[in-house]
N, C-alpha and C. Protein backbone atom coordinates (compact mmCIF):
# COMPACT_ATOMS: atom_id res chain seq x y z
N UNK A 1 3.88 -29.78 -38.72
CA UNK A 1 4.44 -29.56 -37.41
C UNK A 1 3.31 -29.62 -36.37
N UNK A 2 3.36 -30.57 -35.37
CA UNK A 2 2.54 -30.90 -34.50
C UNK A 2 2.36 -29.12 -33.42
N UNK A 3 1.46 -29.37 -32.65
CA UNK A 3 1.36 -27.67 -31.86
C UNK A 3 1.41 -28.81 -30.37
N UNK A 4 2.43 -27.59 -29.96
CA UNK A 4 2.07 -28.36 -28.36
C UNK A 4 1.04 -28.17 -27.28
N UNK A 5 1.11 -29.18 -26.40
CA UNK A 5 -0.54 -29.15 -25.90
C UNK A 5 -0.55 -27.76 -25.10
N UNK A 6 -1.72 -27.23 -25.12
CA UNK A 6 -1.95 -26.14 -24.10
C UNK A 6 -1.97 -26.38 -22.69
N UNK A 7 -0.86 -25.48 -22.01
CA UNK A 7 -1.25 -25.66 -20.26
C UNK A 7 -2.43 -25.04 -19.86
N UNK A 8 -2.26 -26.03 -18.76
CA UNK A 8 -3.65 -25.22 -18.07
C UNK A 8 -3.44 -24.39 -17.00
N UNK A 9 -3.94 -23.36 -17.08
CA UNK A 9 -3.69 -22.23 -16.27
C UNK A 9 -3.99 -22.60 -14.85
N UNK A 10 -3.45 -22.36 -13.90
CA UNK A 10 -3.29 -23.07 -12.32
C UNK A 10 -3.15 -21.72 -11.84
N UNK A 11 -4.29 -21.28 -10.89
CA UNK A 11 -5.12 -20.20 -10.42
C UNK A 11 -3.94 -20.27 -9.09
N UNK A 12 -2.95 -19.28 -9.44
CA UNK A 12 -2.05 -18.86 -7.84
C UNK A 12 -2.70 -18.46 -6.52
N UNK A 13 -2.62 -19.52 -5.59
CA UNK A 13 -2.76 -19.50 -4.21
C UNK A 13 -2.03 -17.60 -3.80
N UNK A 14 -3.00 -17.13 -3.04
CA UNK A 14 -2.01 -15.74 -2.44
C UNK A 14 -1.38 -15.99 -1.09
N UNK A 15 -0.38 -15.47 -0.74
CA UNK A 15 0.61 -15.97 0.38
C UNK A 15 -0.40 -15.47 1.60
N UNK A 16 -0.92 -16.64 2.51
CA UNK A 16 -1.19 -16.13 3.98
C UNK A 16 -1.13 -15.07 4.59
N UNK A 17 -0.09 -14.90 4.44
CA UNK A 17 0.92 -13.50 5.54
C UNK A 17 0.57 -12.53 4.97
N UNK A 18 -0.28 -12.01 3.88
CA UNK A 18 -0.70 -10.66 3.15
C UNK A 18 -1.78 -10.90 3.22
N UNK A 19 -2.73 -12.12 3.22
CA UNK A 19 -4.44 -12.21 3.51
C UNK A 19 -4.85 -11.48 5.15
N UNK A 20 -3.74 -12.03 6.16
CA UNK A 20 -3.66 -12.25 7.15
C UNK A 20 -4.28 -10.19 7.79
N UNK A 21 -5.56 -10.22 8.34
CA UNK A 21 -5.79 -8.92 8.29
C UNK A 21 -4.48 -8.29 9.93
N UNK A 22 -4.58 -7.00 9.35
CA UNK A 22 -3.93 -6.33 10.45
C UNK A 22 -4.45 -5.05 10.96
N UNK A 23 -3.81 -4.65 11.80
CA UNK A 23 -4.92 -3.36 12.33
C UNK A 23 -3.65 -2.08 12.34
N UNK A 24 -4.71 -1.42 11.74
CA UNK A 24 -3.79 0.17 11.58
C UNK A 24 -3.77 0.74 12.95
N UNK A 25 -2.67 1.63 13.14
CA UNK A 25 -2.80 2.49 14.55
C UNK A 25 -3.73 4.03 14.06
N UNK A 26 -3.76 4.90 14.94
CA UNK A 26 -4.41 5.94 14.90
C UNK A 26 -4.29 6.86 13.89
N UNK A 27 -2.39 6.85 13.79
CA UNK A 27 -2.20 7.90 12.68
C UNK A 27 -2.33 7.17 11.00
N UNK A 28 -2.42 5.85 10.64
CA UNK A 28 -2.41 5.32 9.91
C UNK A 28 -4.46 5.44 9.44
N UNK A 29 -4.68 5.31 10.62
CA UNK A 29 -6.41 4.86 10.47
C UNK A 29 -6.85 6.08 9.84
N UNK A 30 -6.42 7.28 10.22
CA UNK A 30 -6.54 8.67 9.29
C UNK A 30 -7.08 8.43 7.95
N UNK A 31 -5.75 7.64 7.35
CA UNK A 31 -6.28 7.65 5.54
C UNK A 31 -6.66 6.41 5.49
N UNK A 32 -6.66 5.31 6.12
CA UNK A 32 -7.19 3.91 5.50
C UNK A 32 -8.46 3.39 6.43
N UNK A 33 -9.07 3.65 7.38
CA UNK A 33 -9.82 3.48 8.04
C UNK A 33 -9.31 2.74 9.35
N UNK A 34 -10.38 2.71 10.61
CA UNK A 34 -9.59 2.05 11.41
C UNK A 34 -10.27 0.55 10.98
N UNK A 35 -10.50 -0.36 10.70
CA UNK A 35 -11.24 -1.80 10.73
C UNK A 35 -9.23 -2.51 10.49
N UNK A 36 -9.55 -3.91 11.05
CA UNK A 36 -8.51 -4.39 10.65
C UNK A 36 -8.69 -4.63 8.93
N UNK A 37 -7.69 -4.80 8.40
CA UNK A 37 -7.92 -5.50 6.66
C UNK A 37 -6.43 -6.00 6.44
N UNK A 38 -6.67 -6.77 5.23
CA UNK A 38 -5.39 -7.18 4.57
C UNK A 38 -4.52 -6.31 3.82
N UNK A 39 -3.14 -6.32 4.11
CA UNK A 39 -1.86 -5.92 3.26
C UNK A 39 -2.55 -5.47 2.17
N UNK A 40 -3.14 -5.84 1.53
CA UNK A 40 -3.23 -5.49 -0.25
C UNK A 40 -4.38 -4.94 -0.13
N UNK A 41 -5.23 -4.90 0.62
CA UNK A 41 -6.49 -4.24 0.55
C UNK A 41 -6.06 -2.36 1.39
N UNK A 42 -5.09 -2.82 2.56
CA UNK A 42 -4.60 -1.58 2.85
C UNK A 42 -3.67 -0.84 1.53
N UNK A 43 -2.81 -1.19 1.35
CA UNK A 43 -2.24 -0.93 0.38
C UNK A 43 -2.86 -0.32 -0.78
N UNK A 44 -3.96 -1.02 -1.32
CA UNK A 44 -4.71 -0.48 -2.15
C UNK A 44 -5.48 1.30 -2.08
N UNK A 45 -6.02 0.96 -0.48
CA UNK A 45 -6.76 2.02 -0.03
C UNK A 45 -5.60 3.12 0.23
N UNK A 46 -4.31 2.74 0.62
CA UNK A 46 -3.47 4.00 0.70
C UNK A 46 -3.17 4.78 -0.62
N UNK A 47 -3.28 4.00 -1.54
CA UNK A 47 -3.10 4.34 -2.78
C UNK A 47 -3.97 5.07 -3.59
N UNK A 48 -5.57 4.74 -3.02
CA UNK A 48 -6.38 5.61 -3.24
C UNK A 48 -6.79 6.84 -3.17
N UNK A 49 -5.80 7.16 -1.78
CA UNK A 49 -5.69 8.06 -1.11
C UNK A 49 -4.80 8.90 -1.87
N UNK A 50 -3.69 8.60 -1.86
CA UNK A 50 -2.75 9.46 -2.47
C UNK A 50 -2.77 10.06 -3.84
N UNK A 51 -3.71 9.41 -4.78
CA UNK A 51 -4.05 9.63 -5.92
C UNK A 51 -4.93 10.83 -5.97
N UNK A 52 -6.26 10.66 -4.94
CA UNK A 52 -7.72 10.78 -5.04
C UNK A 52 -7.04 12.86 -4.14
N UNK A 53 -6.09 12.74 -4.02
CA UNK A 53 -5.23 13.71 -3.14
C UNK A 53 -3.95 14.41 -3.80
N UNK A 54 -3.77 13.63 -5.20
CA UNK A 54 -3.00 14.17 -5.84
C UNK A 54 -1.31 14.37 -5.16
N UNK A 55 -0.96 13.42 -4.11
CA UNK A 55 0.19 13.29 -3.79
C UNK A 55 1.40 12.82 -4.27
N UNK A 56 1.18 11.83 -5.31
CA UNK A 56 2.44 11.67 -6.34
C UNK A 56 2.69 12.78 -6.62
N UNK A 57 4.40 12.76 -6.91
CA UNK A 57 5.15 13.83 -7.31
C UNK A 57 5.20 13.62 -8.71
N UNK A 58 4.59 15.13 -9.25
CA UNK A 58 4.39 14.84 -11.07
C UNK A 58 5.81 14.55 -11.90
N UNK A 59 7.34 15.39 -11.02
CA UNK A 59 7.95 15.00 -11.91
C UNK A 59 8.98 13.89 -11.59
N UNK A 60 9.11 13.23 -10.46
CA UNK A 60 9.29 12.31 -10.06
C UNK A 60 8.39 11.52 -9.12
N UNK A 61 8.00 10.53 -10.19
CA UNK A 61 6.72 9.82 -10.14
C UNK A 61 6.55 8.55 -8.58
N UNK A 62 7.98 8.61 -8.65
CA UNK A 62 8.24 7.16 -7.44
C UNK A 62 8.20 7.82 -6.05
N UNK A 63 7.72 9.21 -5.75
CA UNK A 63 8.24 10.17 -5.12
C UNK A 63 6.64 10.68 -4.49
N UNK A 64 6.41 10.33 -3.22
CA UNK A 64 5.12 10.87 -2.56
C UNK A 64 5.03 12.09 -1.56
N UNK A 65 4.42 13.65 -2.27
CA UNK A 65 4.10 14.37 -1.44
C UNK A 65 3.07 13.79 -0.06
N UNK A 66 4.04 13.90 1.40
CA UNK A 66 2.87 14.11 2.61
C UNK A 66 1.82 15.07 2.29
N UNK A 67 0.66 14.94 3.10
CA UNK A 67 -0.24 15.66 3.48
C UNK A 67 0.08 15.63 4.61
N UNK A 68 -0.61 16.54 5.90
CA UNK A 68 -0.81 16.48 7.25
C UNK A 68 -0.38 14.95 7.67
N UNK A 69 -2.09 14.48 7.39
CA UNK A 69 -2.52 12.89 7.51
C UNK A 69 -1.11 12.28 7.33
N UNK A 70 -0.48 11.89 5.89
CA UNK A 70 0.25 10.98 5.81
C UNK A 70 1.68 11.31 6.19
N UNK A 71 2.26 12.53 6.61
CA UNK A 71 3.14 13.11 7.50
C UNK A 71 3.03 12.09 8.61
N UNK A 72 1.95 12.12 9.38
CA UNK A 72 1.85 11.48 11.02
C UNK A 72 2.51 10.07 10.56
N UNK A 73 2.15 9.45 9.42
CA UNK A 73 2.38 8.18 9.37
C UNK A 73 3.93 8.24 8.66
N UNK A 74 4.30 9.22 8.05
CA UNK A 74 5.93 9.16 7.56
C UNK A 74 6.87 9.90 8.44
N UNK A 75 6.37 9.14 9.46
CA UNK A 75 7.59 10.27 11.05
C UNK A 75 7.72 11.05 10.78
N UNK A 76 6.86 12.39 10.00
CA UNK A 76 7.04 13.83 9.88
C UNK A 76 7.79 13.81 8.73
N UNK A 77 8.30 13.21 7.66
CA UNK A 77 9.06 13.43 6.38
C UNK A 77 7.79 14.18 5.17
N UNK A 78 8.56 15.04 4.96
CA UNK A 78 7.52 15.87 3.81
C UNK A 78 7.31 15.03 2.24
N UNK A 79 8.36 14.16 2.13
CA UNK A 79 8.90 13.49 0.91
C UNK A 79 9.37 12.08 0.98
N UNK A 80 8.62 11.30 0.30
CA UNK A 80 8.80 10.06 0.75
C UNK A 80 8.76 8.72 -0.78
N UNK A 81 9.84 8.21 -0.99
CA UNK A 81 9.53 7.37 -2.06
C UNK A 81 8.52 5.95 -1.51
N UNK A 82 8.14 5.37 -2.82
CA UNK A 82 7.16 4.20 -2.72
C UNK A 82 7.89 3.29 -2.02
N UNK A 83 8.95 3.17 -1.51
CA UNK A 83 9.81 1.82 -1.06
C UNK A 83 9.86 1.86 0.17
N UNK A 84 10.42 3.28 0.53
CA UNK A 84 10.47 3.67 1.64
C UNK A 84 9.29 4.06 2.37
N UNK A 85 7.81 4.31 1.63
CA UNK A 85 6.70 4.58 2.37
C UNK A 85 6.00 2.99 2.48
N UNK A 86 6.39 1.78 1.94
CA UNK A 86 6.02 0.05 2.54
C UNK A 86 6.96 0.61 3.86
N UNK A 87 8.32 0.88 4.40
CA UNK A 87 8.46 0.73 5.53
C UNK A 87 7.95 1.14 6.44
N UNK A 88 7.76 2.58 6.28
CA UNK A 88 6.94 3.36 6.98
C UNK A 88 5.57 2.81 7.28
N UNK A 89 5.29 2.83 6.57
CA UNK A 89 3.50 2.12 6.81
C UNK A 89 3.76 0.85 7.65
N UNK A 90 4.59 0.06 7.65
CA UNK A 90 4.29 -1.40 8.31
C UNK A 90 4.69 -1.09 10.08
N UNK A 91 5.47 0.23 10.28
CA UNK A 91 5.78 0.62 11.75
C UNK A 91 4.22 1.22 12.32
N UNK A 92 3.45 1.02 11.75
CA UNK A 92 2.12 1.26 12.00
C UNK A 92 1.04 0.61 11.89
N UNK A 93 1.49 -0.23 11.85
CA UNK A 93 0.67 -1.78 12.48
C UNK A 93 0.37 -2.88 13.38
N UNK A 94 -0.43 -3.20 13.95
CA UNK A 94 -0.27 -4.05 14.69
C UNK A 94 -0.71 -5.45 14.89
């Protein structure tokens, strides 16, 4: 039985519109800094945050305790899932 040929792995282009840097507002610049950066690099750093801060909710995991800081940026909500904190975060950009 013959083996079929191996593909070659084709290195995915990342979409523009997430390279594309953006600039946090004041209450956002709190936990991610103020410099402009990219979607995924913010993203990343919010995530750092919330970890490095122990804000995941231990027993529902999809589920982010505010701090002060990330209060300002979740219109004052104490409790906030991961889906709903991409919306939140993007009303704080510019």
């Amino acid at each position: 039985m013959a083996k079929a040929p191996a593909k070659t792995a084709t290195k995915r282009k990342p979409n523009a519109a997430f390279m594309k840097p953006v600039q946090p507002d004041e209450a956002l610049a709190e936990v991610v800094g103020s410099k402009p950066l990219p979607r995924t690099e913010l993203t990343k750093k919010l995530w750092i945050y919330i970890k490095k801060n122990n804000l995941q909710d231990p027993k529902q995991r999809t589920m982010i305790n505010a701090d002060d800081k990330l209060k300002a940026v979740f219109n004052g909500k104490k409790k906030v899932s991961m889906f709903e904190m991409t919306k939140l975060v993007s009303q704080h950009l510019d």
